[in-house]
C-alpha atoms as a PDB file:
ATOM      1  CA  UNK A   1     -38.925  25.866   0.892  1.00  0.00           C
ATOM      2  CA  UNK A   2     -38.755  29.646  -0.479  1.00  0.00           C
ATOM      3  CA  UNK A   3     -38.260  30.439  -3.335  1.00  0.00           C
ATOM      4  CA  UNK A   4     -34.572  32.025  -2.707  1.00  0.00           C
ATOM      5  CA  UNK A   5     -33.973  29.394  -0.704  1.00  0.00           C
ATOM      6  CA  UNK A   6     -34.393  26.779  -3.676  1.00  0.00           C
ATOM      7  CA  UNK A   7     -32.169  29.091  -5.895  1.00  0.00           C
ATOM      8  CA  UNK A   8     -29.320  29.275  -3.803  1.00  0.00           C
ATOM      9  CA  UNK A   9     -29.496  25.696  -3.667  1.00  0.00           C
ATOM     10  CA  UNK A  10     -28.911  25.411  -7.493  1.00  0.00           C
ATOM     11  CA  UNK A  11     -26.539  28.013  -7.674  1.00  0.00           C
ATOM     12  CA  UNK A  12     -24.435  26.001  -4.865  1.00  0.00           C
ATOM     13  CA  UNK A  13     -25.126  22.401  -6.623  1.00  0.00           C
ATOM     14  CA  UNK A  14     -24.107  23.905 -10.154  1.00  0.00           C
ATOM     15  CA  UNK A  15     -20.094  24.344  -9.153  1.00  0.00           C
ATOM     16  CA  UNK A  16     -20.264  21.302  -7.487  1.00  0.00           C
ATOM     17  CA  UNK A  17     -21.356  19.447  -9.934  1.00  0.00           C
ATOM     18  CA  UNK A  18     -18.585  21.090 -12.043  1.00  0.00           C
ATOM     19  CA  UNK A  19     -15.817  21.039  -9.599  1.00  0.00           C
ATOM     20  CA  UNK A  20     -16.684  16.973  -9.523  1.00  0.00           C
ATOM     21  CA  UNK A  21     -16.727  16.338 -13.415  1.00  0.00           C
ATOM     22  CA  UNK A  22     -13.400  18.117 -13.876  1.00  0.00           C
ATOM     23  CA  UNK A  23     -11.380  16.472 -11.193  1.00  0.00           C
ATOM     24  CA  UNK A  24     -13.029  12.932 -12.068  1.00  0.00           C
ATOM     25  CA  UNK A  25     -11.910  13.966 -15.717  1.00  0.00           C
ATOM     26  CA  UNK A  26      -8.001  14.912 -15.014  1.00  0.00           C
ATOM     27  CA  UNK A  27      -7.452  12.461 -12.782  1.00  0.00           C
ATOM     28  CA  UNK A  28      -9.325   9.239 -14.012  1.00  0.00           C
ATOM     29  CA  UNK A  29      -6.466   7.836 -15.779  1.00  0.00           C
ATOM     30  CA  UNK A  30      -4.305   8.206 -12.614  1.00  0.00           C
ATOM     31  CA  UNK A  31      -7.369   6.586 -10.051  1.00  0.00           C
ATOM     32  CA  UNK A  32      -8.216   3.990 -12.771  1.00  0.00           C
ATOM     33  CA  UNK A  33      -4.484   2.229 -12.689  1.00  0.00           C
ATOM     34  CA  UNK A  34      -4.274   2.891  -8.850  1.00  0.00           C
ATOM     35  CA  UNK A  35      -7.872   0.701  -8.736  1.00  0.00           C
ATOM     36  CA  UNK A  36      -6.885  -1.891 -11.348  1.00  0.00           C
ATOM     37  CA  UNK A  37      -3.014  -2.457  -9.205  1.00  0.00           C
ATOM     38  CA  UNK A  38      -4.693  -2.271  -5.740  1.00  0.00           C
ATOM     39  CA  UNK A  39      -7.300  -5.140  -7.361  1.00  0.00           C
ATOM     40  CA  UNK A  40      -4.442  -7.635  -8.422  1.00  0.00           C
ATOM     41  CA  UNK A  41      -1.962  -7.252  -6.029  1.00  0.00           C
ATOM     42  CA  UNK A  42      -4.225  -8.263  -3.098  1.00  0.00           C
ATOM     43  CA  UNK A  43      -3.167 -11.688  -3.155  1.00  0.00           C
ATOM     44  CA  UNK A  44       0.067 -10.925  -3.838  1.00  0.00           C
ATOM     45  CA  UNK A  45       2.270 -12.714  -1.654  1.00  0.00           C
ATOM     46  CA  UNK A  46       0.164 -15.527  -2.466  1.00  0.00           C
ATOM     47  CA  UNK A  47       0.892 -15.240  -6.227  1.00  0.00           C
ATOM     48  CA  UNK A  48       4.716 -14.758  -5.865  1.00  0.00           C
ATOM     49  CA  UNK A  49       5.449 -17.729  -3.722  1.00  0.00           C
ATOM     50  CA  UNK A  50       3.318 -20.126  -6.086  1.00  0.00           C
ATOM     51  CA  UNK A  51       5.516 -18.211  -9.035  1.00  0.00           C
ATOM     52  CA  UNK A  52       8.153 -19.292  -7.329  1.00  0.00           C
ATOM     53  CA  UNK A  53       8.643 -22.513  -6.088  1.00  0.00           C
ATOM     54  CA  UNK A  54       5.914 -25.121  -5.155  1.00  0.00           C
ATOM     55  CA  UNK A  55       8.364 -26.665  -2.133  1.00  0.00           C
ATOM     56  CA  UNK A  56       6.633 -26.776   1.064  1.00  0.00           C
ATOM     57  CA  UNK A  57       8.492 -27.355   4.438  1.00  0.00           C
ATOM     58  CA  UNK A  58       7.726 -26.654   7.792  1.00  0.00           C
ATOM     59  CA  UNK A  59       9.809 -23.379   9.454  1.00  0.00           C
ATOM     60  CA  UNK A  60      12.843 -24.437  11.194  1.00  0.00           C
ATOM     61  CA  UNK A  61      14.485 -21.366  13.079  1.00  0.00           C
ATOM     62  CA  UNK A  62      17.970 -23.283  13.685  1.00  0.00           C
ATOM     63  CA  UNK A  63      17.815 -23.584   9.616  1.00  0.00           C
ATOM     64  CA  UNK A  64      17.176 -20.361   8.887  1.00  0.00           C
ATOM     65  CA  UNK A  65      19.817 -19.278  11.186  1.00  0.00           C
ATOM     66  CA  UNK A  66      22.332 -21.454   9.514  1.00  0.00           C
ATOM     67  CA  UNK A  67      21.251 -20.281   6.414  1.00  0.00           C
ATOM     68  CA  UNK A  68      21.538 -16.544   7.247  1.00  0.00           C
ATOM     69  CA  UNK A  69      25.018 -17.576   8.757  1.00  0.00           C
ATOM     70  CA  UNK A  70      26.041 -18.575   5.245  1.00  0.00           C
ATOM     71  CA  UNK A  71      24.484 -16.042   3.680  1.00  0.00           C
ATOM     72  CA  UNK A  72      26.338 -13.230   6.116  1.00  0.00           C
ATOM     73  CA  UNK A  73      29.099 -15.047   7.508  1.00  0.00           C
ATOM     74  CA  UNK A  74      30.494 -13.328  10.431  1.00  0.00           C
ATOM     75  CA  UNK A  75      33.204 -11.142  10.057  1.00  0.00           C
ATOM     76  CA  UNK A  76      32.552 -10.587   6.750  1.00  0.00           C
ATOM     77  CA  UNK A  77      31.507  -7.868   4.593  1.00  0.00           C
ATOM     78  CA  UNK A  78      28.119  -8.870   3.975  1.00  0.00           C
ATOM     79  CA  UNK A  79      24.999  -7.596   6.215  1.00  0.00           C
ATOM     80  CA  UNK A  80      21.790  -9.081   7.573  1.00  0.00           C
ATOM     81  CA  UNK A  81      19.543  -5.939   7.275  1.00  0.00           C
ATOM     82  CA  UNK A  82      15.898  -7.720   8.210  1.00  0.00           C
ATOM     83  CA  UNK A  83      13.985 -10.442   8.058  1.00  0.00           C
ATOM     84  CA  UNK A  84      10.522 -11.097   7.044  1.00  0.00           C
ATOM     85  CA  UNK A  85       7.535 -13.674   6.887  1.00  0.00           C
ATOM     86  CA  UNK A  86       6.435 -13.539   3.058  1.00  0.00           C
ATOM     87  CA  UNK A  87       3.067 -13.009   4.036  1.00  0.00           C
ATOM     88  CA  UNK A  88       1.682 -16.153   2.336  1.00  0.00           C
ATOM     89  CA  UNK A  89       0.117 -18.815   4.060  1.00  0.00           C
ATOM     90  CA  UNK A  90       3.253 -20.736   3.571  1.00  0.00           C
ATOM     91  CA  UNK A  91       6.555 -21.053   5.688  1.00  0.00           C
ATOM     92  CA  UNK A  92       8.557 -18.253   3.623  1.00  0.00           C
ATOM     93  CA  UNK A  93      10.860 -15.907   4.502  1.00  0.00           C
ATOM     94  CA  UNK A  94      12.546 -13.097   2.827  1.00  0.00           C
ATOM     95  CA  UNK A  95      15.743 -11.756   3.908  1.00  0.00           C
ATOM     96  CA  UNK A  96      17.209  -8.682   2.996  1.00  0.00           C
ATOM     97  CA  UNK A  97      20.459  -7.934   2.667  1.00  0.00           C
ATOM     98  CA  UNK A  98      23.474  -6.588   1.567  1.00  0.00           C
ATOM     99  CA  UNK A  99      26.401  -8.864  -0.471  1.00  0.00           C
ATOM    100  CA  UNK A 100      29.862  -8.399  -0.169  1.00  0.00           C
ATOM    101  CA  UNK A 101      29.871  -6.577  -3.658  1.00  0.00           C
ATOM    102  CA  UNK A 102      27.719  -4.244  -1.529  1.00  0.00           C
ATOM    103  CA  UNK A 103      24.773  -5.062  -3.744  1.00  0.00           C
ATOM    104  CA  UNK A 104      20.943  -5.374  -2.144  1.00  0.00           C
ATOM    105  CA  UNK A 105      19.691  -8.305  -2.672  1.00  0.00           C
ATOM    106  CA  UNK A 106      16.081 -10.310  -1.350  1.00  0.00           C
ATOM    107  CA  UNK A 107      16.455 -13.942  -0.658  1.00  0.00           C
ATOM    108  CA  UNK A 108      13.492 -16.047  -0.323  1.00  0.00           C
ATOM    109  CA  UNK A 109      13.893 -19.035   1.825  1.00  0.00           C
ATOM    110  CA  UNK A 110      11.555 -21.856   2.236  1.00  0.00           C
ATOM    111  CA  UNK A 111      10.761 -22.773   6.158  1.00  0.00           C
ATOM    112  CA  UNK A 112      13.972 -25.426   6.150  1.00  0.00           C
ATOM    113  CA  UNK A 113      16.132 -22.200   5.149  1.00  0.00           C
ATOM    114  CA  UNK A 114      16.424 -23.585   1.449  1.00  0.00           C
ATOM    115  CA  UNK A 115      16.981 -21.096  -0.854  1.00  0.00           C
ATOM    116  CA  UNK A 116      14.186 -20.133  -3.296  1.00  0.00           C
ATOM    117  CA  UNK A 117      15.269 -16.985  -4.914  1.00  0.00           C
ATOM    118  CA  UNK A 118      18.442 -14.897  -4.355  1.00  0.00           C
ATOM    119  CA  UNK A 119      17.554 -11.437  -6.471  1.00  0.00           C
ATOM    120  CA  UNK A 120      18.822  -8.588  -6.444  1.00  0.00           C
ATOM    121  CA  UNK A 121      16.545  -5.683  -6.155  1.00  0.00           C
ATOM    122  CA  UNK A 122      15.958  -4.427  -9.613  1.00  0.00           C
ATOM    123  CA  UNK A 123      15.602  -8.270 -10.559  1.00  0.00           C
ATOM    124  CA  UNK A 124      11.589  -8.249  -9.770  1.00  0.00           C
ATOM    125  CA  UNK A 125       8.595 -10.171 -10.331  1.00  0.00           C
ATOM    126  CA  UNK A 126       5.814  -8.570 -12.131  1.00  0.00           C
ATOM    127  CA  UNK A 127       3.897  -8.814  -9.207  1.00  0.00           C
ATOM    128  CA  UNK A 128       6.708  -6.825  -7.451  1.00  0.00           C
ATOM    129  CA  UNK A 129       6.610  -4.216 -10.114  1.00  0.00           C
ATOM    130  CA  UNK A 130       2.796  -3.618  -9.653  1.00  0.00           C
ATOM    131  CA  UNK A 131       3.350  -3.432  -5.742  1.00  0.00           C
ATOM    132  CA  UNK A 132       5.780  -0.511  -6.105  1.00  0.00           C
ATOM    133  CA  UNK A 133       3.520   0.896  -8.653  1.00  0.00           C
ATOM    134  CA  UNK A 134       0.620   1.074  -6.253  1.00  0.00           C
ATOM    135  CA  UNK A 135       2.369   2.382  -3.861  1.00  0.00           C
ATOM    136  CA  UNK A 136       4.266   4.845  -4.720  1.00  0.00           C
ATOM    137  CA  UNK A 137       4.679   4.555  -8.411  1.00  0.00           C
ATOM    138  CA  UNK A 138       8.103   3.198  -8.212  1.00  0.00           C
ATOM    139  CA  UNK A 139       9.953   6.531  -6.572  1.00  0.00           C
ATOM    140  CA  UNK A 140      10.434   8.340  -3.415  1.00  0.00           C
ATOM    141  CA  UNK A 141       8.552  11.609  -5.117  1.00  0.00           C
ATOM    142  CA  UNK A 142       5.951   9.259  -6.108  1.00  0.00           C
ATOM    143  CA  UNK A 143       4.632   8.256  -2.486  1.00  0.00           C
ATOM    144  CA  UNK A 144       3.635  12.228  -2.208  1.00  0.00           C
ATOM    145  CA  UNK A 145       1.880  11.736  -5.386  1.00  0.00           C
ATOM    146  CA  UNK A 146      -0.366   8.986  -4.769  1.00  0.00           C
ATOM    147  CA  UNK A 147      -0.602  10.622  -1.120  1.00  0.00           C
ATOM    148  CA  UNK A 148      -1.967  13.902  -3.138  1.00  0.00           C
ATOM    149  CA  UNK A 149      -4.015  11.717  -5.370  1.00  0.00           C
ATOM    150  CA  UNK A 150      -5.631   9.593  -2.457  1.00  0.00           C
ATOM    151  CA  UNK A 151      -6.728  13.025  -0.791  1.00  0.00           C
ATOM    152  CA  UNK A 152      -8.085  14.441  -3.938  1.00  0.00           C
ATOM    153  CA  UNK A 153     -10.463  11.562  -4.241  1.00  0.00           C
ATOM    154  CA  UNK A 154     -11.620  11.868  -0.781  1.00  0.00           C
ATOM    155  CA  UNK A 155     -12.351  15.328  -1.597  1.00  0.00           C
ATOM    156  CA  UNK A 156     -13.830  14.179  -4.791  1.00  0.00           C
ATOM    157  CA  UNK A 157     -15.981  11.207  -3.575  1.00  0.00           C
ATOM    158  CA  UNK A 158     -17.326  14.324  -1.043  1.00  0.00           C
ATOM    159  CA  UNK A 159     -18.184  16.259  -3.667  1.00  0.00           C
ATOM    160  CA  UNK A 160     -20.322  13.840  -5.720  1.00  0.00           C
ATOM    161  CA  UNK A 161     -22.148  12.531  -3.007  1.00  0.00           C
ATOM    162  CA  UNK A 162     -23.043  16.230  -1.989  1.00  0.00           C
ATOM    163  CA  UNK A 163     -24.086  16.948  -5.914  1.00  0.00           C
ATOM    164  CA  UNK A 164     -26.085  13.237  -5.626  1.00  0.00           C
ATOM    165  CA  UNK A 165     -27.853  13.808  -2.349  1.00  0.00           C
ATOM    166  CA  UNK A 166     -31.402  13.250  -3.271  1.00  0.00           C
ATOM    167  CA  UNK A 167     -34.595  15.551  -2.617  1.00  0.00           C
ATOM    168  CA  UNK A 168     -36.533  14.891   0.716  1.00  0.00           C
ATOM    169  CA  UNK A 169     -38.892  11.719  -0.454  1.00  0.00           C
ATOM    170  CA  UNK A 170     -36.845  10.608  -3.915  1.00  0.00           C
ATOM    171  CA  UNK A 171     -34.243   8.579  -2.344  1.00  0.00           C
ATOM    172  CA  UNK A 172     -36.447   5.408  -3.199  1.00  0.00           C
ATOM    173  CA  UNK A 173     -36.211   6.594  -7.488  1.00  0.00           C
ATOM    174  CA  UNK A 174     -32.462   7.900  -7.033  1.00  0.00           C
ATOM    175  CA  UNK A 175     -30.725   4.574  -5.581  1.00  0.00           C
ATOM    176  CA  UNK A 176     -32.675   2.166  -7.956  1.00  0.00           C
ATOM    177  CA  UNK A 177     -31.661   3.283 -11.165  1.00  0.00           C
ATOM    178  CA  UNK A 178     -34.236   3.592 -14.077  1.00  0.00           C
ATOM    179  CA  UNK A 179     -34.710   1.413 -17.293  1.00  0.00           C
ATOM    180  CA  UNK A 180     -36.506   3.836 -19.409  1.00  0.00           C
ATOM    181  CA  UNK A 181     -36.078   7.206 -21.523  1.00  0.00           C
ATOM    182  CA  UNK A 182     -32.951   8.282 -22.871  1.00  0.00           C
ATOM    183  CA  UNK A 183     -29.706   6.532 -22.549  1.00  0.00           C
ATOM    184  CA  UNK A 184     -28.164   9.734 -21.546  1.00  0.00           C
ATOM    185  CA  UNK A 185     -31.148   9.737 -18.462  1.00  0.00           C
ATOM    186  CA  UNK A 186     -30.523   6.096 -18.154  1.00  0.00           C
ATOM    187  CA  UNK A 187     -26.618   6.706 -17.322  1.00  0.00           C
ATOM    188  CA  UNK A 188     -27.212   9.061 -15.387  1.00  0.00           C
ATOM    189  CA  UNK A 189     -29.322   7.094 -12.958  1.00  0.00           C
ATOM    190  CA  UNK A 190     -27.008   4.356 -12.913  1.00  0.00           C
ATOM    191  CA  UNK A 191     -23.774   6.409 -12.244  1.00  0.00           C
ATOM    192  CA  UNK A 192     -25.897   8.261  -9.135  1.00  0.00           C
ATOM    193  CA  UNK A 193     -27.338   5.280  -8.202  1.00  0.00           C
ATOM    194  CA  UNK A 194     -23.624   3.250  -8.154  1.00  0.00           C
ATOM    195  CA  UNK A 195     -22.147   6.297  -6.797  1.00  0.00           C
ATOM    196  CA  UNK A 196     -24.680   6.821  -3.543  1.00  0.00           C
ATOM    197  CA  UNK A 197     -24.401   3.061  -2.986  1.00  0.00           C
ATOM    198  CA  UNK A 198     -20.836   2.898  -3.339  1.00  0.00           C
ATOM    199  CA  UNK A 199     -19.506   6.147  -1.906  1.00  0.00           C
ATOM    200  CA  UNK A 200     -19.483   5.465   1.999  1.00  0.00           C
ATOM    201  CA  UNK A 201     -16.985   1.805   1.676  1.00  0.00           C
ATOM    202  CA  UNK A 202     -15.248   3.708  -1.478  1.00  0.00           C
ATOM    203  CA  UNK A 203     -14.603   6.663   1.130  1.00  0.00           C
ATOM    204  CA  UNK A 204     -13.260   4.129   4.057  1.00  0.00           C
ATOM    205  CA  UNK A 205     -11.161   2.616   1.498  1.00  0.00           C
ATOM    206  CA  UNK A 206      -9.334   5.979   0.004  1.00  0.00           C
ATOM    207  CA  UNK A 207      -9.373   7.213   3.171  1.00  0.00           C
ATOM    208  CA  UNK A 208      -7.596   4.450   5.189  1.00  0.00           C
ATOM    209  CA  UNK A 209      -4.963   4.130   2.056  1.00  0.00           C
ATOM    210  CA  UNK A 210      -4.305   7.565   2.130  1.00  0.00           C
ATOM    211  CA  UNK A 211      -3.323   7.815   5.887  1.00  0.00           C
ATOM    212  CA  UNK A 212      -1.459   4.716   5.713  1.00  0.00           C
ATOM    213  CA  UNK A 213       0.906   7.028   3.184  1.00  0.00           C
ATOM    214  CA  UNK A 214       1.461   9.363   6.382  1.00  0.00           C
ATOM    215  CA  UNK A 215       1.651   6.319   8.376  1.00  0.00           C
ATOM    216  CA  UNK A 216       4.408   7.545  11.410  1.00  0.00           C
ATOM    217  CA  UNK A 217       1.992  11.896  11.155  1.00  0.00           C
ATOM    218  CA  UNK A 218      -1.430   9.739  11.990  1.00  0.00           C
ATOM    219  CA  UNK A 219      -0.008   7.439  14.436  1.00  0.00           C
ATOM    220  CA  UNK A 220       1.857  10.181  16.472  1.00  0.00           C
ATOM    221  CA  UNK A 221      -1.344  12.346  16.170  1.00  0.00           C
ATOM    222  CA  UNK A 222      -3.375   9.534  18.074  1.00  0.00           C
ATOM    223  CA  UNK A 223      -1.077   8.424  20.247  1.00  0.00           C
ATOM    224  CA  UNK A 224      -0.194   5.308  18.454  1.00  0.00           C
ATOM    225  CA  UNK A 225       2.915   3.809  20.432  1.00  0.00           C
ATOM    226  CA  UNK A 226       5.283   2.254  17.738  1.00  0.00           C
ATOM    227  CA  UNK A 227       6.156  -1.807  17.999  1.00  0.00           C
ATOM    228  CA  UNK A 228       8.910  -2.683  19.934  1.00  0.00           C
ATOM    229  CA  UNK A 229      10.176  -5.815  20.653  1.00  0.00           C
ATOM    230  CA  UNK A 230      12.372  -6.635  23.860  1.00  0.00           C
ATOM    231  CA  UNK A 231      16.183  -6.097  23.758  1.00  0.00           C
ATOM    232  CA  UNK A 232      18.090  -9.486  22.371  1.00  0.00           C
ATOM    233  CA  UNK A 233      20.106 -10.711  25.663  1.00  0.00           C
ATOM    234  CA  UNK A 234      23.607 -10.346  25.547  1.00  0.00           C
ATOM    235  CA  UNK A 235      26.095 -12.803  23.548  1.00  0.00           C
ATOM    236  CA  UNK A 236      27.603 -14.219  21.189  1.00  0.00           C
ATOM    237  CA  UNK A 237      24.456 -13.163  18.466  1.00  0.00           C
ATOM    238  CA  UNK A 238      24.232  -9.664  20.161  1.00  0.00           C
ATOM    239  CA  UNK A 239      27.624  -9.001  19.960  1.00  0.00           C
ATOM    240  CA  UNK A 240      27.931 -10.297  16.052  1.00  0.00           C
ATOM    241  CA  UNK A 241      25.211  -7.401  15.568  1.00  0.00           C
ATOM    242  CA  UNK A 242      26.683  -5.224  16.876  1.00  0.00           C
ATOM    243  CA  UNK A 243      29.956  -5.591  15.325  1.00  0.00           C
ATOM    244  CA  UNK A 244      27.681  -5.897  11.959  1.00  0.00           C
ATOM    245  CA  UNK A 245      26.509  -2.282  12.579  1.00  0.00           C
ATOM    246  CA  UNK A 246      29.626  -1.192  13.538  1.00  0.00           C
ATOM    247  CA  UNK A 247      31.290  -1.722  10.298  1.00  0.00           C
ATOM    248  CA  UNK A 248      28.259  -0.494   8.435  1.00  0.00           C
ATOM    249  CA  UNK A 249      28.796   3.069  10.238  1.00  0.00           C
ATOM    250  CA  UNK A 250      31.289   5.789   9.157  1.00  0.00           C
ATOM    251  CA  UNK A 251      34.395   6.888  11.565  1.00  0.00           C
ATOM    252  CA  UNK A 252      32.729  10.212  11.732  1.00  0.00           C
ATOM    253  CA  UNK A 253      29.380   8.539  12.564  1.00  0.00           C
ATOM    254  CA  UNK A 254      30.887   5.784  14.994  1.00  0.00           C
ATOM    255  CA  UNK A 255      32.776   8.660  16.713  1.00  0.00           C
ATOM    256  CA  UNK A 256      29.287  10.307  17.198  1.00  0.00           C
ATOM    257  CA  UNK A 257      27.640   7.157  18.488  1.00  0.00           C
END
């Protein structure tokens, strides 16, 4: 290597290195809660079906139907907006809706279409709170920025791995970190060694979470063909839906449709 080349290789590791310290610096706070929420809420479901009830029955779909019935009668002012599995293990479901006071509410049923919990959606769990947190921190504004904040640390990750790269024939000393000298040297090793261990699964992971924030832009960009389930067949159910939706349009829009 010449000597200018080995200078303009310092000169172009020196900003790096700076670029990398300041972002990690203003934005450690932010990436710190984002780590410790995405840690705990991965068993989430889990955790807010054994907060709530310890009943276990097997799913009925006639009981759930009843149940929904009751919950929505038909011809009534209250609306069936989805249904979901809880994601647990367990036979739970969690319908959302909307009352006849016109309120949102979430009610959890059990697999027999026994009702759990019957909240309305400001009513949540702490385990609810952190989900919303994590994701996007509780407001529409906020999904852009964790969405900003997830491509910053790509960006950022990048950068420390280029200002880590080790010399040709030192990548033995640089991933095992050292046990002697300073403790300034001895931090050092360890946060280089952690980082060039880490950075590749810690790059997947910010990576993936980030897209999944631009979920419908990345799946039209590869050609990802949205679910769709097959049309319900005509009758009595179909026709309650659509007389559901009907009343939850306005004139002007049920004119357009």
């Amino acid at each position: 290597m010449t000597e200018a080349t080995r200078k303009a290789k310092v000169s172009l590791r020196s900003p790096v290195l700076k670029i990398h310290r300041w972002l990690s610096i203003g934005a450690a706070i932010f990436w710190l809660l984002q780590a410790i929420t995405g840690v705990l809420i991965v068993f989430h479901w889990e955790i807010n079906d054994a907060a709530i009830s310890r009943l276990e029955r097997p799913t009925d779909l006639a009981a759930i139907e009843r149940r929904i019935d009751a919950l929505a009668p038909p011809g009534g002012a209250a609306i069936v907006q989805s249904v979901w599995d809880s994601g647990s293990n367990s036979d739970r479901y969690v319908v959302f809706m909307q009352d006849a006071e016109g309120v949102r509410r979430g009610v959890r049923l059990a697999g027999d279409g026994t009702i759990l919990r019957n909240a309305a959606p400001d009513d949540s769990t702490l385990m609810e709170f952190l989900v919303g947190f994590h994701h996007d921190l509780l407001g529409e504004w906020g999904s852009w920025i964790v969405a900003i904040s997830g491509i910053l640390l790509c960006s950022n990750l990048s950068l420390g791995l280029v200002a880590a790269w080790p010399k040709r024939g030192t990548w033995r000393r640089a991933l095992v970190p050292t046990r002697k000298g300073p403790v300034a040297a001895r931090l050092y090793s360890w946060h280089r060694a952690i980082g060039l261990w880490a950075v590749v699964p810690a790059l997947v992971i910010a990576a993936t979470g980030t897209m999944m924030k631009f979920e419908d832009g990345v799946g039209s960009l590869v050609g990802a063909a949205p679910v769709a389930l097959p049309a319900n067949p005509r009758g009595r159910r179909a026709g309650r839906f659509r007389r559901r939706r009907a009343r939850r349009l306005s004139p002007r829009s049920r004119a357009a449709a």
